[in-house]
Protein backbone atom coordinates (compact mmCIF):
# COMPACT_ATOMS: atom_id res chain seq x y z
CA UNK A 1 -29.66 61.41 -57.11
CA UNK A 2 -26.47 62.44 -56.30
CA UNK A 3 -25.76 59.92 -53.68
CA UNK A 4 -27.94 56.53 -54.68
CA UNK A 5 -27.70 54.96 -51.04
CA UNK A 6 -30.10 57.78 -49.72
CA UNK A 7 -32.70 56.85 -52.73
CA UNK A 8 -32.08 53.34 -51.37
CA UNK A 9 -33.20 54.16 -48.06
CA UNK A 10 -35.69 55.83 -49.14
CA UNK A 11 -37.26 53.48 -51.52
CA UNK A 12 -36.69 50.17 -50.83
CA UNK A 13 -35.82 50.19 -46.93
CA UNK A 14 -37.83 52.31 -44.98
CA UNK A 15 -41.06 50.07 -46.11
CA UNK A 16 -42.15 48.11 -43.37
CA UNK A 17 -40.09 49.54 -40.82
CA UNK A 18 -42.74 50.21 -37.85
CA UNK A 19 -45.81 51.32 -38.06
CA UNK A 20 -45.27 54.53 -36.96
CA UNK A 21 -42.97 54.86 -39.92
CA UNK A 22 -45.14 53.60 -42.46
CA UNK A 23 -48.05 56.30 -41.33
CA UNK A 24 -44.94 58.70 -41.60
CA UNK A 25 -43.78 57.65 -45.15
CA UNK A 26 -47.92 57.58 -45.90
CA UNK A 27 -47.96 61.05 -45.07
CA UNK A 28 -44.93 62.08 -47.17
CA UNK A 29 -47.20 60.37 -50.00
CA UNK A 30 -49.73 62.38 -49.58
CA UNK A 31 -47.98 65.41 -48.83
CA UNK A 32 -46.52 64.83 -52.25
CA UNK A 33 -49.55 64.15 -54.17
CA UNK A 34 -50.76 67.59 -52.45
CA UNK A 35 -47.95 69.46 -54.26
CA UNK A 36 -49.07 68.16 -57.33
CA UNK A 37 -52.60 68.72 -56.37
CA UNK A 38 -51.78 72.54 -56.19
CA UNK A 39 -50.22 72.64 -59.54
CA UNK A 40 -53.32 71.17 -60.91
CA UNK A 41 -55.11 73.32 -59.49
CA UNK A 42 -53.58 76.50 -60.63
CA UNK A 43 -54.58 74.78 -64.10
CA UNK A 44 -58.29 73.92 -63.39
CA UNK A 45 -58.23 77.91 -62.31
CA UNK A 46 -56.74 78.79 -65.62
CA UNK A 47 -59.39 76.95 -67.80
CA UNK A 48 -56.86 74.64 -68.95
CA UNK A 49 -58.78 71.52 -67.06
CA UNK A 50 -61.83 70.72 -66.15
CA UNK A 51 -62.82 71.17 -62.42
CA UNK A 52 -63.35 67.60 -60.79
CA UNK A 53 -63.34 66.40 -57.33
CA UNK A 54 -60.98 62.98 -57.84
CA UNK A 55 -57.79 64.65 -58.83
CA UNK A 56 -56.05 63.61 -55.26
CA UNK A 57 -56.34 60.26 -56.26
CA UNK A 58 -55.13 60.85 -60.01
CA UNK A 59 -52.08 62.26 -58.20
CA UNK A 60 -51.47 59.65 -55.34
CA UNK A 61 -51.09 57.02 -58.54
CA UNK A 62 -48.49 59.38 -60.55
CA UNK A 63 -46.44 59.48 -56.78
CA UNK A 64 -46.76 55.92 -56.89
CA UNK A 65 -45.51 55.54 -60.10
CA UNK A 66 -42.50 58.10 -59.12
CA UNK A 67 -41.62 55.96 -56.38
CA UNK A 68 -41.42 52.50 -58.22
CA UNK A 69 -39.50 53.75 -61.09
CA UNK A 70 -36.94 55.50 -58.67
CA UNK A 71 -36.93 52.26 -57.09
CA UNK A 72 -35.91 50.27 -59.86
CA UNK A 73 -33.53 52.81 -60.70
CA UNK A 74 -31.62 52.29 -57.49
CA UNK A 75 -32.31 48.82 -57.19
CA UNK A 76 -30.34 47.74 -61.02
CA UNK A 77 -27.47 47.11 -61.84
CA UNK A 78 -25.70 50.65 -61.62
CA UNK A 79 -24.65 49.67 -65.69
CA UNK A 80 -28.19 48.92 -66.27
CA UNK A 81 -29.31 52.45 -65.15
CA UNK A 82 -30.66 54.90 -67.44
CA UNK A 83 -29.05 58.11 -67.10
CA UNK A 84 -31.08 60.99 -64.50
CA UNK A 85 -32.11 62.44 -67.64
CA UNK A 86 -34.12 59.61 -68.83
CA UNK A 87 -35.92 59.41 -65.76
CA UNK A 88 -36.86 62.38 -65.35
CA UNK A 89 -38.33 62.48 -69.27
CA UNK A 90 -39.96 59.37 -67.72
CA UNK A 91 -41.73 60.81 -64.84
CA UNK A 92 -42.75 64.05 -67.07
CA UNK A 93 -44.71 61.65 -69.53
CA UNK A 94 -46.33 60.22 -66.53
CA UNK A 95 -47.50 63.72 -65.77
CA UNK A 96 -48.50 64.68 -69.07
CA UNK A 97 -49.96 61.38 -69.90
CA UNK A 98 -52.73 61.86 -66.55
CA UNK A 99 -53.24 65.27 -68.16
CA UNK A 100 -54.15 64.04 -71.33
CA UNK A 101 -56.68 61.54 -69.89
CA UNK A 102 -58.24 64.50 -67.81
CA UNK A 103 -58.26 66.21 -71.50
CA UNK A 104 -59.94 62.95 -73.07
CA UNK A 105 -61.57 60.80 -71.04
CA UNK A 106 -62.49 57.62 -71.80
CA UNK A 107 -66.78 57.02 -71.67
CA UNK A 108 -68.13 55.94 -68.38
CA UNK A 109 -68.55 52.33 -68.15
CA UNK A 110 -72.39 50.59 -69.49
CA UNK A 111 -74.26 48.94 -66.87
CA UNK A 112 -72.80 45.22 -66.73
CA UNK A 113 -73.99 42.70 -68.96
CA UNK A 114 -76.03 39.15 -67.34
């Protein structure tokens, strides 16, 4: 975050650019969700979670999460920004909190009621 107008770019104005650009920015997405994929998956190898088959999607939220709250970070007020520190405590929570819901799931939905 050393330079904010790169984050800017990043964030807020490459959306929407072409399409080319969009499937490129898609694939960084993805590519990123993939590096988190392998970290999870050097814990499902280690016992410490359970082996599924959905984590890519699990992980394509937490990048989307990443990229809005580095968005509003560049986008306020540079007085109204929380300090790189806080954000980052922010975006390990997010991590931790998808691990704990891997840990704990909540009980598969009933059949709908009529």
């Amino acid at each position: 975050f050393a330079d904010p107008r790169r984050l800017r770019i990043n964030c807020v104005e490459v959306t929407g650019v072409s399409a080319e650009f969009e499937q490129l920015r898609r694939q960084v997405i993805r590519d990123f969700s993939r590096l988190i994929l392998e970290e999870i998956d050097k814990l499902v190898a280690t016992g410490v979670l359970p082996e599924r088959d959905d984590y890519l999607y699990g992980t394509i939220g937490l990048v989307g999460a990443f990229h809005e709250l580095m968005t509003e970070w560049v986008l306020a007020p540079e007085s109204e920004r929380l300090d790189i520190d806080s954000v980052i405590t922010h975006i390990q929570e997010f991590f931790r909190g998808m691990l704990l819901a891997v840990l704990n799931p909540l009980p598969a939905p009933g059949p709908p009621s009529a």
